[in-house]
N, C-alpha and C. Protein backbone atom coordinates (compact mmCIF):
# COMPACT_ATOMS: atom_id res chain seq x y z
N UNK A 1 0.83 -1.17 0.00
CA UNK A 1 0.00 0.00 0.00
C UNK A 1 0.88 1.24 0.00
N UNK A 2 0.23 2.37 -0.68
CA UNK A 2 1.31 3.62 -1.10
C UNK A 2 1.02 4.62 0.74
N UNK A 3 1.49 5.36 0.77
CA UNK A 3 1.59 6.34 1.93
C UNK A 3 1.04 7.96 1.56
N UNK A 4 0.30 7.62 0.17
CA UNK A 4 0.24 8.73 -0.66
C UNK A 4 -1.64 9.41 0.42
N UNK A 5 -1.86 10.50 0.74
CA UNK A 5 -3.13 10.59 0.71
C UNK A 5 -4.09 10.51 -0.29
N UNK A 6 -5.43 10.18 0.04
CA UNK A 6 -6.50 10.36 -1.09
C UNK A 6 -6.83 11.59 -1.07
N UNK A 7 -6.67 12.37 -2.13
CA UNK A 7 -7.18 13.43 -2.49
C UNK A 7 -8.34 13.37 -3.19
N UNK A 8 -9.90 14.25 -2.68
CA UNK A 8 -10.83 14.33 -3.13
C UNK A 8 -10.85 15.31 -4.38
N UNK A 9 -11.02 15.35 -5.03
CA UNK A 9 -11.18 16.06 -6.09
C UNK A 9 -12.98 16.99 -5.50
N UNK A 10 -12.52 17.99 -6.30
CA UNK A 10 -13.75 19.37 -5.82
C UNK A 10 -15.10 18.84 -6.59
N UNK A 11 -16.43 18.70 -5.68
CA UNK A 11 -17.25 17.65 -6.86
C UNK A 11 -17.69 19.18 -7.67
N UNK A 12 -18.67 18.96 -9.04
CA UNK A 12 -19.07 19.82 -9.44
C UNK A 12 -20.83 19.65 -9.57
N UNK A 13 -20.94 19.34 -8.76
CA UNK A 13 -22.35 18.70 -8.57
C UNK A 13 -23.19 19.26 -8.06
N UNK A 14 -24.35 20.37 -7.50
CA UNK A 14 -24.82 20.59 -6.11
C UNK A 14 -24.90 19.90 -5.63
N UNK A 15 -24.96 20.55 -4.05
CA UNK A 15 -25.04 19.46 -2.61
C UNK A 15 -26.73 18.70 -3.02
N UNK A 16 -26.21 17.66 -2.24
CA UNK A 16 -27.74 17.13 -2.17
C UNK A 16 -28.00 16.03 -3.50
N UNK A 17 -27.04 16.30 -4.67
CA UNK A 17 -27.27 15.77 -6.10
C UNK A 17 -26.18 14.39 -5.85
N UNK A 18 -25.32 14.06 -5.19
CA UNK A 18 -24.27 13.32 -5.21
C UNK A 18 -24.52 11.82 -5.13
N UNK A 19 -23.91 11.01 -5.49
CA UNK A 19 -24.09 9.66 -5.07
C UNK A 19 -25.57 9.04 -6.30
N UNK A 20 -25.92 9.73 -7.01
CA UNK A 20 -27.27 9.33 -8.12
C UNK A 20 -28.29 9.89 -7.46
N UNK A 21 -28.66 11.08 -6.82
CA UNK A 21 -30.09 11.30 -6.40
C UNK A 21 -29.88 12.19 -7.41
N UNK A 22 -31.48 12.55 -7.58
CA UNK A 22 -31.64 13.24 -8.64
C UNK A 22 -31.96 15.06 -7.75
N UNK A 23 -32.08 15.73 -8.85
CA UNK A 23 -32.33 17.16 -8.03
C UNK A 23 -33.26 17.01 -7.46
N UNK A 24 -33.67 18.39 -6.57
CA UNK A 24 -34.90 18.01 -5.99
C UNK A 24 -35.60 19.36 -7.02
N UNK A 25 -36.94 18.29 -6.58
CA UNK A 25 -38.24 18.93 -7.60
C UNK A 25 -38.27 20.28 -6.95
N UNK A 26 -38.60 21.53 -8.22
CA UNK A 26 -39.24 22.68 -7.74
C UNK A 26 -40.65 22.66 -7.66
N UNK A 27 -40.81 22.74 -6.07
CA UNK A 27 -41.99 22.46 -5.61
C UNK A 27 -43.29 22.92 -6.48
N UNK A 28 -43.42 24.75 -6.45
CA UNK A 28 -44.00 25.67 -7.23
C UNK A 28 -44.13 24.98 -8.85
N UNK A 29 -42.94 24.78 -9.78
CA UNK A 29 -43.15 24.61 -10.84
C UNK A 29 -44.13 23.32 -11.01
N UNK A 30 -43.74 22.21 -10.53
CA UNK A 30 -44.52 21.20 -10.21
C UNK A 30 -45.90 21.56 -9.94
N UNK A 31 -46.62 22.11 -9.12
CA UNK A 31 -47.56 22.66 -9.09
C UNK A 31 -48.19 23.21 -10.14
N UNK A 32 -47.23 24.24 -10.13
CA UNK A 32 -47.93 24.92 -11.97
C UNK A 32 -48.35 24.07 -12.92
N UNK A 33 -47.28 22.92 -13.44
CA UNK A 33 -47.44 21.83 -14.36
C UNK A 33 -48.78 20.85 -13.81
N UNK A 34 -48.83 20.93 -12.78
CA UNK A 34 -50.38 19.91 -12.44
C UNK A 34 -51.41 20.36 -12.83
N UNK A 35 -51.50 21.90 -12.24
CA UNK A 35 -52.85 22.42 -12.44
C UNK A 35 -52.94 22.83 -14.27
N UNK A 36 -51.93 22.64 -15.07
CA UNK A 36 -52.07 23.12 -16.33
C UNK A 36 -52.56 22.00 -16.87
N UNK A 37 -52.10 20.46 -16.45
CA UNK A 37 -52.40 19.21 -16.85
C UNK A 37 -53.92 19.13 -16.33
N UNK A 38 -54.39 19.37 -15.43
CA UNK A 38 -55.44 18.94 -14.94
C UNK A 38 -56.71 19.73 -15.63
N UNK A 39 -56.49 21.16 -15.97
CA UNK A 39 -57.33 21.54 -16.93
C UNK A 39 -57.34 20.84 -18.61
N UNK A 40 -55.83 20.99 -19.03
CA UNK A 40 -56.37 20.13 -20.61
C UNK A 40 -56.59 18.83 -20.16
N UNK A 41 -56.50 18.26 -19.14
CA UNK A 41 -57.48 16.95 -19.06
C UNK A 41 -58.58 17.14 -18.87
N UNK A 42 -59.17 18.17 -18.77
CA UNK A 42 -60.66 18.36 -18.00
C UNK A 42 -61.05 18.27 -16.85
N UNK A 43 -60.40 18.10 -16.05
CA UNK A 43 -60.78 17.55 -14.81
C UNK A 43 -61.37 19.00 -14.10
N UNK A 44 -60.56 19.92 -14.22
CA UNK A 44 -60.70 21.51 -13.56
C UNK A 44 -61.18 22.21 -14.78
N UNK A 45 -61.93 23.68 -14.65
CA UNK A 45 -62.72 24.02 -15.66
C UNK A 45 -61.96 25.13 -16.72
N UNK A 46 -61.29 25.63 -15.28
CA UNK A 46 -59.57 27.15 -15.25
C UNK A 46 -59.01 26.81 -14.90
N UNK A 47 -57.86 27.61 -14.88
CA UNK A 47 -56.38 27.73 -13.83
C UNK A 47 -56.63 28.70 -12.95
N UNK A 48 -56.63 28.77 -11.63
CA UNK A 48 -57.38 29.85 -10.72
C UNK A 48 -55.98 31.03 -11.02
N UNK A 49 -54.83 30.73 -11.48
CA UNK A 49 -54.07 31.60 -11.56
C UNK A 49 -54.51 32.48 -12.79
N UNK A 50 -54.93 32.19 -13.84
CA UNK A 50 -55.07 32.92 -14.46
C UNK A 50 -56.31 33.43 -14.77
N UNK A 51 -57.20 33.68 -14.17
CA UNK A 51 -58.61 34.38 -13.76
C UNK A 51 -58.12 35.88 -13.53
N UNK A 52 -58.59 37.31 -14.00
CA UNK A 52 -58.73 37.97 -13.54
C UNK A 52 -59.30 38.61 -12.52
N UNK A 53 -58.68 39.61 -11.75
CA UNK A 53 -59.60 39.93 -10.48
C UNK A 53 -60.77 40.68 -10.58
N UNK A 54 -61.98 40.17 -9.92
CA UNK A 54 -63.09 40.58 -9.91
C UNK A 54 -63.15 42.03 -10.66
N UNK A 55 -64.57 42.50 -10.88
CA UNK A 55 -64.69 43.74 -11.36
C UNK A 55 -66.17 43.84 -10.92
N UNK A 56 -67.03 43.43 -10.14
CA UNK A 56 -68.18 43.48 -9.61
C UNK A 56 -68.42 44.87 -8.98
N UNK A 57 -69.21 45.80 -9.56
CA UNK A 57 -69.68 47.15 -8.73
C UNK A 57 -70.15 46.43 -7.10
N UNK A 58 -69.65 47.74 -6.76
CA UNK A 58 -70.27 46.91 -5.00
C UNK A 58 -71.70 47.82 -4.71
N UNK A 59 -72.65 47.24 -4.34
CA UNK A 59 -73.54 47.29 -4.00
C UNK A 59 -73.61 48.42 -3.64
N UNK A 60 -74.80 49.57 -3.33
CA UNK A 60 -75.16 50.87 -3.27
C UNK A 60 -75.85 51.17 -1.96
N UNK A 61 -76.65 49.86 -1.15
CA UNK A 61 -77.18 50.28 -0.33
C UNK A 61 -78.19 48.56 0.20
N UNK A 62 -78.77 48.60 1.27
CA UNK A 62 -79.48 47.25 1.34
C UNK A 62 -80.67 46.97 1.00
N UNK A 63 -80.75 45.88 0.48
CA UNK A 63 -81.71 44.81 -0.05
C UNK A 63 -82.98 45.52 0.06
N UNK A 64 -83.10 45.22 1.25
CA UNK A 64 -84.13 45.69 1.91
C UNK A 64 -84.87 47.24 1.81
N UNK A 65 -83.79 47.83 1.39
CA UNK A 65 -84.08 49.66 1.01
C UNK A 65 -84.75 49.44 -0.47
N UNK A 66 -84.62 48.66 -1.30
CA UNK A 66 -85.12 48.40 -2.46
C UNK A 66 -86.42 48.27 -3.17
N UNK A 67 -86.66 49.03 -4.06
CA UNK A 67 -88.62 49.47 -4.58
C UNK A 67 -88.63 48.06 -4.75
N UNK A 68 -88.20 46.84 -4.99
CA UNK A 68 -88.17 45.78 -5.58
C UNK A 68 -88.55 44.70 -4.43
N UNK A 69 -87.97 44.83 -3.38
CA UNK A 69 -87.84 44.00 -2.15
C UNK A 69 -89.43 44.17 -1.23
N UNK A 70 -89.33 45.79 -1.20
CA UNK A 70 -90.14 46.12 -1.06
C UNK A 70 -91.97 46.14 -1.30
N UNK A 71 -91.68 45.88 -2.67
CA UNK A 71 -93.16 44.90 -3.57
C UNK A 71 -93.27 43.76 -3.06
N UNK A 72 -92.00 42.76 -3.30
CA UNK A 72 -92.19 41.37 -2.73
C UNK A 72 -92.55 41.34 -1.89
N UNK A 73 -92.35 41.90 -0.78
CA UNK A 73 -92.89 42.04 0.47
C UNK A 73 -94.49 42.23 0.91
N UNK A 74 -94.79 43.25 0.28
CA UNK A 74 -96.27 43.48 0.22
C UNK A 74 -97.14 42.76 -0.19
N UNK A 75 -96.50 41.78 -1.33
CA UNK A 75 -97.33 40.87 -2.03
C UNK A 75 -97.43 39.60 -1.23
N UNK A 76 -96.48 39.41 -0.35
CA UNK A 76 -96.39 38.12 0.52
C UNK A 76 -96.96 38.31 1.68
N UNK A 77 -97.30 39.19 2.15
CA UNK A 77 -98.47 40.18 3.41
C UNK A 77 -99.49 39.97 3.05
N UNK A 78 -99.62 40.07 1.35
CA UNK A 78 -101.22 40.55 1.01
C UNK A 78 -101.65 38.41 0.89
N UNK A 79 -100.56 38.02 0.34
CA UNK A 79 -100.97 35.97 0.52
C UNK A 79 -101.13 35.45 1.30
N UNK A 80 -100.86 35.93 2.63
CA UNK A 80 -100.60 35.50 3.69
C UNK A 80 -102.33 36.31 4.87
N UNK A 81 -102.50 37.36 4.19
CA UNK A 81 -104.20 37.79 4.55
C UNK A 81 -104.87 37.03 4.06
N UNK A 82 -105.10 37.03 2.63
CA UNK A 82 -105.69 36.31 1.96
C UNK A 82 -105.76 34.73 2.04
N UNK A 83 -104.98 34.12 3.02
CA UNK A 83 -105.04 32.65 3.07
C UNK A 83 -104.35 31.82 1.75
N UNK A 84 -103.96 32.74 0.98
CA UNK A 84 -102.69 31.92 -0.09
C UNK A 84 -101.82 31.49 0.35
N UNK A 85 -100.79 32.22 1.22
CA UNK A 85 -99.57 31.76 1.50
C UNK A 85 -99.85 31.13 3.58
N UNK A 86 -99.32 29.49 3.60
CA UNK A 86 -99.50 29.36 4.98
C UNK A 86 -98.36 30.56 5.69
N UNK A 87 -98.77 31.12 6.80
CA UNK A 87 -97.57 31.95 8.07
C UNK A 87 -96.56 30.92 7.96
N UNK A 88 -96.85 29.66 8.47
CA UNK A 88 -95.22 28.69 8.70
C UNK A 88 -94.54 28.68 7.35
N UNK A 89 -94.49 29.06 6.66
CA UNK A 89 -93.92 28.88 5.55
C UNK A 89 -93.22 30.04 5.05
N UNK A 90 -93.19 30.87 6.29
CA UNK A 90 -92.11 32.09 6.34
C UNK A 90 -91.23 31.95 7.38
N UNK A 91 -91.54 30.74 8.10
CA UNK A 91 -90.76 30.68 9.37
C UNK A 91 -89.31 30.17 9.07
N UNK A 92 -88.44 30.39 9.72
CA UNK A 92 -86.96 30.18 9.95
C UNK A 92 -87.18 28.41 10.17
N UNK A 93 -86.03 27.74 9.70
CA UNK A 93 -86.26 26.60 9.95
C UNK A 93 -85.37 25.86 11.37
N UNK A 94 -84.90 27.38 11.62
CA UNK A 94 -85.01 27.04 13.59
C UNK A 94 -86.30 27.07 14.33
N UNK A 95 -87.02 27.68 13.74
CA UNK A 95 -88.53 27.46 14.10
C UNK A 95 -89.40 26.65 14.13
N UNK A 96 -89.27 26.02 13.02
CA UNK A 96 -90.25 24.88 12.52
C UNK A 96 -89.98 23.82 13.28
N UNK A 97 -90.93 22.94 13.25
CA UNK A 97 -90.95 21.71 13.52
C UNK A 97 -90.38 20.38 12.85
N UNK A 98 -88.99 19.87 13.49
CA UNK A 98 -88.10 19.26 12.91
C UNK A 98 -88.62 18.27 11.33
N UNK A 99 -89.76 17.73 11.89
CA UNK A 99 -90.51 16.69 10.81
C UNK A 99 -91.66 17.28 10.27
N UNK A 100 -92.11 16.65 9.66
CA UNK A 100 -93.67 17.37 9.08
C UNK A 100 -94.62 16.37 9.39
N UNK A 101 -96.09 17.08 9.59
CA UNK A 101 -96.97 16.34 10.51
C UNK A 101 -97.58 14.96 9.67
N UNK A 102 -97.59 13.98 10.37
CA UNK A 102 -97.96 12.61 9.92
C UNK A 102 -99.04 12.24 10.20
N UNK A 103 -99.77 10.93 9.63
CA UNK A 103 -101.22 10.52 9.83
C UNK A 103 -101.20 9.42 10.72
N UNK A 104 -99.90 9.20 10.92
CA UNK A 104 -99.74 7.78 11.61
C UNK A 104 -99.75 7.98 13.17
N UNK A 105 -100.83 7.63 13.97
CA UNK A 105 -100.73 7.87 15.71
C UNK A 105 -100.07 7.76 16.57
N UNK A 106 -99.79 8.15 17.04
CA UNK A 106 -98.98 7.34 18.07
C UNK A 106 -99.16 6.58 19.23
């Protein structure tokens, strides 16, 4: 046996790449590439990345302030005199009665 040291030679590799592993995946790009695959497969309808941001006017004032809301309203007052519309059938369904009434006795 020689007395010579082993000299490593400088690798040129990144860390982490040595010995046969392969790089590591860019997480992000990977991502990107799924969701691009997953739309031309159909599976998804868009890419949520590339949607523009909303442009919806925001609302002016409430519902309820409305000539429109306001009719409905009157007209469901006036069904509800008139015996068209039952009262329970405006009720909250924390209100109501879990089941609906049966013929069967108990």
């Amino acid at each position: 046996m020689s007395n010579h040291e082993h000299r490593r030679l400088p690798s040129t590799h990144p860390p982490g790449t040595e010995r046969g592993m392969p790089p590591k995946p860019d997480d992000d790009a990977l991502a990107e590439r799924t969701r691009a695959e997953r739309v031309e497969a159909g599976i998804e309808a868009y890419d949520p990345d590339d949607v523009p941001p909303a442009t919806d006017v925001r609302s002016r004032g409430k519902v309820t302030e409305s000539e429109q809301y306001r009719g409905m309203k009157a007209e469901m007052d006036r069904q509800v005199r008139a015996g068209e519309l039952a009262a329970d059938q405006l009720w909250a369904r924390k209100e109501r009665a879990p089941y609906p009434p049966t013929r069967y006795e108990v």
